[in-house]
N, C-alpha and C. Protein backbone atom coordinates (compact mmCIF):
# COMPACT_ATOMS: atom_id res chain seq x y z
N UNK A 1 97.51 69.79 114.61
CA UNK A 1 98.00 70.37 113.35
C UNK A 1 97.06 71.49 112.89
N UNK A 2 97.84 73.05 112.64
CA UNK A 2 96.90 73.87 112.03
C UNK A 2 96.16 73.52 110.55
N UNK A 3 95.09 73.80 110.26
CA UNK A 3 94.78 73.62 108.89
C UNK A 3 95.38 74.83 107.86
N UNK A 4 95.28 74.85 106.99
CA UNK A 4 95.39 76.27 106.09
C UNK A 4 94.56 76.19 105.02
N UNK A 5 94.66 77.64 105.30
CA UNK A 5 93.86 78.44 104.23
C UNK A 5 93.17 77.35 103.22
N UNK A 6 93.80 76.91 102.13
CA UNK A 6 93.36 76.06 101.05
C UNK A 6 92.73 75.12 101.62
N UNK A 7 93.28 74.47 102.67
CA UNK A 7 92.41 72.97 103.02
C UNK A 7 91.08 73.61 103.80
N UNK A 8 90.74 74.35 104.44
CA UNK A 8 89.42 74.93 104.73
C UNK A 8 88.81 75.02 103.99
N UNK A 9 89.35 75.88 102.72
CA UNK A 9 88.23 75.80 102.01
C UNK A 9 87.62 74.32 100.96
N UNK A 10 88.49 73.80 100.66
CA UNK A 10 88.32 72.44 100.36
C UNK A 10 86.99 71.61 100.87
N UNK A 11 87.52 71.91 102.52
CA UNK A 11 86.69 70.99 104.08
C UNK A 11 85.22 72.01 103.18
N UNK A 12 85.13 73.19 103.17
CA UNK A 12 83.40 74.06 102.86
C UNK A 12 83.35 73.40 101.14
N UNK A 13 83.66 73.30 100.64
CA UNK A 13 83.69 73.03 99.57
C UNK A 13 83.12 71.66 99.32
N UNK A 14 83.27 70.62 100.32
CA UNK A 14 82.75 69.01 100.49
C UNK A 14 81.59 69.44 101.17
N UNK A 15 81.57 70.04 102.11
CA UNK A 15 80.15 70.53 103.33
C UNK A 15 79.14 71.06 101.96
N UNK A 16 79.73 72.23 101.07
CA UNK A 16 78.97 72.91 100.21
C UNK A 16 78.04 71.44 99.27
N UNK A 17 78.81 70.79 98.93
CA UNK A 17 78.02 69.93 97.42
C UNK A 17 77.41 68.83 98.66
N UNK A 18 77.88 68.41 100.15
CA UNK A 18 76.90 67.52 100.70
C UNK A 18 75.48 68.03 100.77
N UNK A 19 75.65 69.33 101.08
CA UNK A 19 74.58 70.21 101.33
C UNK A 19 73.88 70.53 100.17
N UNK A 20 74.14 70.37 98.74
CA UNK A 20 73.54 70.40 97.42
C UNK A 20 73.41 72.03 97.68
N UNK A 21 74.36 72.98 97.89
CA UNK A 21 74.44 74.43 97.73
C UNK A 21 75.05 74.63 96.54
N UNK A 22 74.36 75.05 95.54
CA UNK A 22 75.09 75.60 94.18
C UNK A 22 76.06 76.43 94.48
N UNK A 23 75.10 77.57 94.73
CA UNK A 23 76.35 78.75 94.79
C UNK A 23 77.23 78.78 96.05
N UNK A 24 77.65 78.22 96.97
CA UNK A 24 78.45 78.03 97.60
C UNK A 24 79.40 77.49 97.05
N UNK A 25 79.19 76.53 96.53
CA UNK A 25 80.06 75.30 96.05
C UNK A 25 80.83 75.83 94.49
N UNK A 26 79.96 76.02 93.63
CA UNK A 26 80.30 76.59 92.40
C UNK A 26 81.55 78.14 92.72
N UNK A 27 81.22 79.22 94.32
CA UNK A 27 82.26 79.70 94.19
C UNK A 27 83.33 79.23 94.75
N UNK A 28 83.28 78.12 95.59
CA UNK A 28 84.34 77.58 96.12
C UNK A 28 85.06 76.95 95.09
N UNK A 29 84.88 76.32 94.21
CA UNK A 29 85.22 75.84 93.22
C UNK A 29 86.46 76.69 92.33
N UNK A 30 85.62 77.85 92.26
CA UNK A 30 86.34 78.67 91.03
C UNK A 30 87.60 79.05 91.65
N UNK A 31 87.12 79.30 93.55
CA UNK A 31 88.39 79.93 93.80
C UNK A 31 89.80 79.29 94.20
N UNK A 32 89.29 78.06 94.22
CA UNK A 32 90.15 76.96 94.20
C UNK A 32 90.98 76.24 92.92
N UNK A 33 89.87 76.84 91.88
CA UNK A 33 90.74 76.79 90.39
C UNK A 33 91.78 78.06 90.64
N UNK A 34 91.57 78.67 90.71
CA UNK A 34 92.58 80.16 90.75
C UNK A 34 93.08 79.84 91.85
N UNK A 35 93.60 78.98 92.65
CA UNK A 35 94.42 79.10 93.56
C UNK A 35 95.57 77.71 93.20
N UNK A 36 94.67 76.66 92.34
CA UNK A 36 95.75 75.87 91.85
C UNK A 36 96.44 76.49 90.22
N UNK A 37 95.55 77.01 89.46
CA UNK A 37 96.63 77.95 88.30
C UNK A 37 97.59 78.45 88.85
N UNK A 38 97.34 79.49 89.64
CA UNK A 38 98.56 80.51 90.80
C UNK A 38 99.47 79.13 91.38
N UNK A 39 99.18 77.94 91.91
CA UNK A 39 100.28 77.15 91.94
C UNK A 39 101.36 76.58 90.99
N UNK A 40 100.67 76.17 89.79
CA UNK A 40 101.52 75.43 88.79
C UNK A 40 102.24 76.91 87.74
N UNK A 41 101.73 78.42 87.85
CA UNK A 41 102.25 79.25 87.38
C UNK A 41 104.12 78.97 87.97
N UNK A 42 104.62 79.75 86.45
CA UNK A 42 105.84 80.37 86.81
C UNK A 42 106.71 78.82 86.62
N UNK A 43 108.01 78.62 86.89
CA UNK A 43 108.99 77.67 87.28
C UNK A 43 108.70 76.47 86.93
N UNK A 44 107.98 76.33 89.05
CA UNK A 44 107.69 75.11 89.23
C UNK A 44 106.41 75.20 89.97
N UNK A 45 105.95 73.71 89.81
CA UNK A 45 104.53 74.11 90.61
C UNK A 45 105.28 73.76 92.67
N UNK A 46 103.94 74.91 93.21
CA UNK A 46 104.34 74.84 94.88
C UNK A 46 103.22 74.97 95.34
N UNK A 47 103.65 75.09 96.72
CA UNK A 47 102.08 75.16 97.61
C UNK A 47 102.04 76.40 98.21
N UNK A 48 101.03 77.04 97.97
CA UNK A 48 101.03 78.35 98.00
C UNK A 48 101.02 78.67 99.86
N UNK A 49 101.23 80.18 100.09
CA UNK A 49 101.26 80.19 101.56
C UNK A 49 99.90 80.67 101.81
N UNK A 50 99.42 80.61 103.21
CA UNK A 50 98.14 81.26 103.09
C UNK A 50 97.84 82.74 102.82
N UNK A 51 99.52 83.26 103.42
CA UNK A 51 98.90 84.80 102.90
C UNK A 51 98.63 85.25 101.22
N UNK A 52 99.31 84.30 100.61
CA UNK A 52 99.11 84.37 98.77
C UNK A 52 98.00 83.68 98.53
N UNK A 53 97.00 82.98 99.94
CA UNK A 53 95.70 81.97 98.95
C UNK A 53 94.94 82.92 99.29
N UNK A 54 95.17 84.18 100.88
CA UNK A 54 94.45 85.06 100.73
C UNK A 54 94.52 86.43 99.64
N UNK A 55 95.29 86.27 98.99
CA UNK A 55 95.47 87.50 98.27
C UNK A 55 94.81 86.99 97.16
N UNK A 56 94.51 85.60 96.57
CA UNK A 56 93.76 85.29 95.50
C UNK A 56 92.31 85.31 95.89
N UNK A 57 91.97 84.84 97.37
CA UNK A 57 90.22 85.20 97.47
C UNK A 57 90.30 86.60 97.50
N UNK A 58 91.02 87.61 97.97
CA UNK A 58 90.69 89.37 97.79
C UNK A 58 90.40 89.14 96.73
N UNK A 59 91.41 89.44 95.61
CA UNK A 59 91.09 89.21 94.49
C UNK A 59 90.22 88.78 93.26
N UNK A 60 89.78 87.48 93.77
CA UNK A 60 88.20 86.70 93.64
C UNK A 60 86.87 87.92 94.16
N UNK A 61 87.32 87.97 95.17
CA UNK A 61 86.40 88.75 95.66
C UNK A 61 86.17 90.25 95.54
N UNK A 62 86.97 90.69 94.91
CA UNK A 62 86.91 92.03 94.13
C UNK A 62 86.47 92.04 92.97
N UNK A 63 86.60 90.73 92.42
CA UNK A 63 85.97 90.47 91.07
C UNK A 63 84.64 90.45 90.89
N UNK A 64 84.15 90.01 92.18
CA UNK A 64 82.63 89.67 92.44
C UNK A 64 82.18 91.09 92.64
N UNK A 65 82.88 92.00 93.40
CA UNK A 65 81.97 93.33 94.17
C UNK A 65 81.59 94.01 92.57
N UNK A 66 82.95 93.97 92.00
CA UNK A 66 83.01 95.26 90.70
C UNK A 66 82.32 94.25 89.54
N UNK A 67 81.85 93.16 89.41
CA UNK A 67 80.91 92.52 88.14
C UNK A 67 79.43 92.73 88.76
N UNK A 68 78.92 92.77 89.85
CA UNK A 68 77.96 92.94 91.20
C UNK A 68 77.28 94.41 90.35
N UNK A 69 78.34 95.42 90.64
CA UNK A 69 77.91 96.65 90.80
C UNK A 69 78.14 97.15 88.83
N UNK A 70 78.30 96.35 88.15
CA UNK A 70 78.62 96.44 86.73
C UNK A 70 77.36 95.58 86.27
N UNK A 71 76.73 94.76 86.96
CA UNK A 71 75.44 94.21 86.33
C UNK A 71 74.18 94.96 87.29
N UNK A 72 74.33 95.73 88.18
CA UNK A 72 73.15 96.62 88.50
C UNK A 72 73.00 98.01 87.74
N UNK A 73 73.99 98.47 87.56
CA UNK A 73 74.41 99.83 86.59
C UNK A 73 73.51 99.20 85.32
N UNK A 74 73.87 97.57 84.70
CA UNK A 74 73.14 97.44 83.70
C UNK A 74 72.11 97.41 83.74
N UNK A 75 71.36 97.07 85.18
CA UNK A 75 69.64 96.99 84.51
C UNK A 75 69.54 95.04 85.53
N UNK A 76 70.38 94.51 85.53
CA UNK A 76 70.52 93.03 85.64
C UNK A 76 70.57 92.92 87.00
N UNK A 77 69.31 93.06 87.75
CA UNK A 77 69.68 92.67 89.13
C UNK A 77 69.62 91.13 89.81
N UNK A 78 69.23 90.39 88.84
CA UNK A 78 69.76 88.64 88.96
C UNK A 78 71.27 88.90 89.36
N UNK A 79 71.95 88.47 88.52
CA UNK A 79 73.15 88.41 88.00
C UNK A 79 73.69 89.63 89.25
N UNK A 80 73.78 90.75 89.37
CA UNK A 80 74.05 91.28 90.55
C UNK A 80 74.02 91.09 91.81
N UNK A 81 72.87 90.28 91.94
CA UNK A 81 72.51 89.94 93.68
C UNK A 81 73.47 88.42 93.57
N UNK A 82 73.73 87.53 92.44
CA UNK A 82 74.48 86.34 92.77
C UNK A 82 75.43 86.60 92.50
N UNK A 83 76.46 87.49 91.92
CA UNK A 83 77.71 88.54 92.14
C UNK A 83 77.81 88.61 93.99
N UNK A 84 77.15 89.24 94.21
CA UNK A 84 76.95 89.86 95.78
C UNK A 84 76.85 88.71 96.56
N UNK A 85 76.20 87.68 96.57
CA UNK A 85 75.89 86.27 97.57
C UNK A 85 77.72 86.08 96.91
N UNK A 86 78.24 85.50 96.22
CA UNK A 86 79.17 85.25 95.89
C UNK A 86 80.48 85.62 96.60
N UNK A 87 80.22 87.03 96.33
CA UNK A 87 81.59 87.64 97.10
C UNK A 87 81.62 87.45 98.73
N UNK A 88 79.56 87.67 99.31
CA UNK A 88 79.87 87.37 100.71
C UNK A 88 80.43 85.85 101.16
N UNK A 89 80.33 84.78 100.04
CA UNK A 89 80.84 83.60 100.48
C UNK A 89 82.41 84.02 100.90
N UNK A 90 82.98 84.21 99.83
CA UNK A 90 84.41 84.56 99.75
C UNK A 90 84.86 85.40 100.80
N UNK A 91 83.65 86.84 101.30
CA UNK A 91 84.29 87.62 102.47
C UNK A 91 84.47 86.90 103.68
N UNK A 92 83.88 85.35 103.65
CA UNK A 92 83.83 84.39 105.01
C UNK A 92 85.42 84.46 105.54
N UNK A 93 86.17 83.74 104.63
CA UNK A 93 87.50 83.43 104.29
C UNK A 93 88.95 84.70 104.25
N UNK A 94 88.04 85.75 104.23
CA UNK A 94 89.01 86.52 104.59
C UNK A 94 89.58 87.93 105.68
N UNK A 95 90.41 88.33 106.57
CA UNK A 95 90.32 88.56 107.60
C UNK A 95 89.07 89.40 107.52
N UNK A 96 88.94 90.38 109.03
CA UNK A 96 87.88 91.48 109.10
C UNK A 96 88.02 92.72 108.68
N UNK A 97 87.65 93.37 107.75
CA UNK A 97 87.72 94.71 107.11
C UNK A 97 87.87 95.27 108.53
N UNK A 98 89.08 96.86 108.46
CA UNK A 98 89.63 97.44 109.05
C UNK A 98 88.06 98.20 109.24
N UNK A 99 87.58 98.84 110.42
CA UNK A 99 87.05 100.55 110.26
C UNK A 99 87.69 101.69 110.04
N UNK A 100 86.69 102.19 109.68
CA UNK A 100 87.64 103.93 109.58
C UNK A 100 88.35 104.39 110.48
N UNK A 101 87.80 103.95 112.10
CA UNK A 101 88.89 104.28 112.99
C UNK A 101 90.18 103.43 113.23
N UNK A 102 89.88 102.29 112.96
CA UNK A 102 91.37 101.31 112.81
C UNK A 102 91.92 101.69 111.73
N UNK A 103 91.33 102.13 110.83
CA UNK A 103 92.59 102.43 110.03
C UNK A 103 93.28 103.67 109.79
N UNK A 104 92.17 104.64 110.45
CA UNK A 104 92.92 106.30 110.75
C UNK A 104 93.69 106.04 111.41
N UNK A 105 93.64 105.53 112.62
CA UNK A 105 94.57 105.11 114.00
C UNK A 105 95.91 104.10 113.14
N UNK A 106 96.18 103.35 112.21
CA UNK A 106 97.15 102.98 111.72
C UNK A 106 97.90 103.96 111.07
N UNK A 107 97.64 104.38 109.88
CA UNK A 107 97.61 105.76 109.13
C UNK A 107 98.16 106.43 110.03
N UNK A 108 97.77 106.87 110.59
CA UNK A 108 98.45 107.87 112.00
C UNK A 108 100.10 107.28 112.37
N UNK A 109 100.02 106.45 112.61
CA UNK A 109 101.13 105.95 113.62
C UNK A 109 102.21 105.61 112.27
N UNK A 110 101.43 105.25 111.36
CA UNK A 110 102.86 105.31 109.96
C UNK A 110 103.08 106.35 109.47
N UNK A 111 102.25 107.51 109.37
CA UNK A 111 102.45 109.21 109.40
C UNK A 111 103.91 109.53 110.36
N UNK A 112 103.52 109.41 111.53
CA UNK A 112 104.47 109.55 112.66
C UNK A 112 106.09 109.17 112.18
N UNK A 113 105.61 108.08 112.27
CA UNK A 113 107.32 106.81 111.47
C UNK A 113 108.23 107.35 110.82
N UNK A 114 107.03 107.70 109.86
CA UNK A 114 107.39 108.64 108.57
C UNK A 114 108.11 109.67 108.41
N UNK A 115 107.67 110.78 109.35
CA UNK A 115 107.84 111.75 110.04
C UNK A 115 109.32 112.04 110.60
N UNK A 116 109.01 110.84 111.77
CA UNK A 116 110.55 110.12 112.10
C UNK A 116 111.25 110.24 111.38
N UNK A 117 111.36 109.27 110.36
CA UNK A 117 112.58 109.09 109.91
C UNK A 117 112.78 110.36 108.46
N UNK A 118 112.08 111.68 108.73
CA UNK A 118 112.21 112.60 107.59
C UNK A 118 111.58 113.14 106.89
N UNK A 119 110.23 112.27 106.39
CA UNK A 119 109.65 112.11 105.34
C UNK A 119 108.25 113.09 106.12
N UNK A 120 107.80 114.58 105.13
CA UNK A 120 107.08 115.20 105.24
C UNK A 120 106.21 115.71 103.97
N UNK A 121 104.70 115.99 104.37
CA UNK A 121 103.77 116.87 103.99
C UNK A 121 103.42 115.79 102.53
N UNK A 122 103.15 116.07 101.49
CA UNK A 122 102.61 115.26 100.37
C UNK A 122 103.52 114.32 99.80
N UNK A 123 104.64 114.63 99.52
CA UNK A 123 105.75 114.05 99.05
C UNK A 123 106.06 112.93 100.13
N UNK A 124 105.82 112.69 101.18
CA UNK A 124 105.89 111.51 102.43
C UNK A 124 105.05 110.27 102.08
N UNK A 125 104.23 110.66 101.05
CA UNK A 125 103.03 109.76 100.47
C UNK A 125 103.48 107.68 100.11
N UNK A 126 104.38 108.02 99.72
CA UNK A 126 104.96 106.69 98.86
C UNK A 126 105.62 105.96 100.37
N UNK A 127 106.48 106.82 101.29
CA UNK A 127 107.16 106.35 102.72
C UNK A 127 105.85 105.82 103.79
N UNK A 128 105.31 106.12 103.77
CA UNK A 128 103.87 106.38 104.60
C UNK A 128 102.92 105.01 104.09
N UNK A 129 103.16 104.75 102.85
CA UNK A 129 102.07 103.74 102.58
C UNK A 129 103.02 102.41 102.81
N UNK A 130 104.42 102.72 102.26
CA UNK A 130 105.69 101.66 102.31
C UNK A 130 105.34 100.68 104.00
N UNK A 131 105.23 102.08 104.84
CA UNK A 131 105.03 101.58 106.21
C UNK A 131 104.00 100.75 106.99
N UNK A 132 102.49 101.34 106.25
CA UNK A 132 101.58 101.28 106.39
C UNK A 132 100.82 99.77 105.78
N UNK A 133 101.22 99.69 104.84
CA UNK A 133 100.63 98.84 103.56
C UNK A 133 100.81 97.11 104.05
N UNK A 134 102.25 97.02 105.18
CA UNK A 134 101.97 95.38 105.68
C UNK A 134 101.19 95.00 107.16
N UNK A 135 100.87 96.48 107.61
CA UNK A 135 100.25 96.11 108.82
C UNK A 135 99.05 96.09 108.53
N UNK A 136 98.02 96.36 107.40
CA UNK A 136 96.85 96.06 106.87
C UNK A 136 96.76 95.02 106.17
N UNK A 137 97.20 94.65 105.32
CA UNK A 137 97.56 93.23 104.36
C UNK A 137 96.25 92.77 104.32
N UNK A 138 95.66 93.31 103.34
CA UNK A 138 94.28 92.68 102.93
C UNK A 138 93.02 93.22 103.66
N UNK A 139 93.27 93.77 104.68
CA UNK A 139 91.99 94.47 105.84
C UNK A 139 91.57 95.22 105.18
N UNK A 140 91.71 95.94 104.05
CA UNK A 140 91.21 97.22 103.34
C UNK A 140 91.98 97.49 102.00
N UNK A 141 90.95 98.53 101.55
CA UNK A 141 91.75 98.35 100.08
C UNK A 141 92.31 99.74 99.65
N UNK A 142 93.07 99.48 98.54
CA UNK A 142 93.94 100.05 98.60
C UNK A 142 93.99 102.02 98.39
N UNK A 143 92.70 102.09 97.56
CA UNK A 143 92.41 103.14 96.96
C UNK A 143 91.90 104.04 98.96
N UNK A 144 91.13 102.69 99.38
CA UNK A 144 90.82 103.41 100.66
C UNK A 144 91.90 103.87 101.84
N UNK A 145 93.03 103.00 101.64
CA UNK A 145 94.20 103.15 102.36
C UNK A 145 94.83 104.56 101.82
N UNK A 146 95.15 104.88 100.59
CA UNK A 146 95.84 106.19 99.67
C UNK A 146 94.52 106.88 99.96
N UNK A 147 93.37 107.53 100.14
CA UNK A 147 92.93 108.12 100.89
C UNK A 147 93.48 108.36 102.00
N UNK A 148 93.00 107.76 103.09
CA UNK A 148 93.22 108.02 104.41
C UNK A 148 94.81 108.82 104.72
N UNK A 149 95.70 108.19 104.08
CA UNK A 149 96.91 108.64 104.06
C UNK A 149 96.91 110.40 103.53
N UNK A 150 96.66 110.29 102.34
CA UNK A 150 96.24 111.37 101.76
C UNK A 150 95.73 112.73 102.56
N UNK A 151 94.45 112.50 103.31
CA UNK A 151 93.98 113.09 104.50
C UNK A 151 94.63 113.86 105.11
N UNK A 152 95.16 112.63 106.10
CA UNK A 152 96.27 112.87 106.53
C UNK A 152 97.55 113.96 106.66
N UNK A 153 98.03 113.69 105.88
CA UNK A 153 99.44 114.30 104.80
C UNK A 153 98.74 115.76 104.77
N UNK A 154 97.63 115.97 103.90
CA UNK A 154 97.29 117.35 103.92
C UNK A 154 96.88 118.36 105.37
N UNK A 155 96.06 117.17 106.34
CA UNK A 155 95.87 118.08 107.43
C UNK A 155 96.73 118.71 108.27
């Protein structure tokens, strides 16, 4: 039987408090609160899929980079560096960030598509990401994806 997403982290989450790891445990915790709210939201409560428990650790974990880099700007480099340990727990759990060349080389080939089916020069922008945007799914973000595209489009 495969495990998922949620029950892994659960399994680190028991390993974390055997191991008396605060901050392991304390972020496993939180992100497991935000992944059962996101269940009982809406209707009815369900069991989330893994690609929606990964879109709540991105999420988690974007929270951590931008409070990280919002308490070093202040002066607070405590509180910044356990921002930063934090989010790398969370980056465990989620796939491998794209490189610049995996993701030019994607970008490219949904340019093309694009192309294909019509869609040119700046105005191709919205078709291009439409294409682009599920074969990354979480590998990169988004502002960096509308770049690259961007690039692109103009060269």
């Amino acid at each position: 039987m495969t495990t998922t997403l949620k029950s892994r982290l659960q399994d680190e989450l028991t390993a974390a408090i055997k191991a008396r790891d605060e901050l392991r445990s304390s972020t496993l915790r939180l992100t497991l609160t935000a992944i059962q709210k996101e269940e009982v939201a809406g209707e009815s409560a369900r069991e989330l899929s893994d690609a929606e428990v990964e879109k709540i650790i991105a999420r988690e974990s974007k929270k951590r980079r931008e409070a990280a880099d919002a308490f070093a700007k202040g002066g607070r480099a405590e509180q910044a560096a356990r921002e930063q340990a934090e989010g790398e727990v969370l980056a465990e759990f989620l796939p491998k960030p794209l490189t610049d060349d995996e993701l030019n080389a994607l970008v490219a080939e949904a340019v093309r598509e694009a192309a294909a089916a019509g869609a040119e020069g700046p105005r191709a922008m919205g078709a291009v990401m439409k294409i682009v945007n599920p074969k990354i799914a979480g590998r990169a973000e988004g502002g960096r994806v509308a770049a690259a595209v961007k690039r692109l489009l103009a060269g």
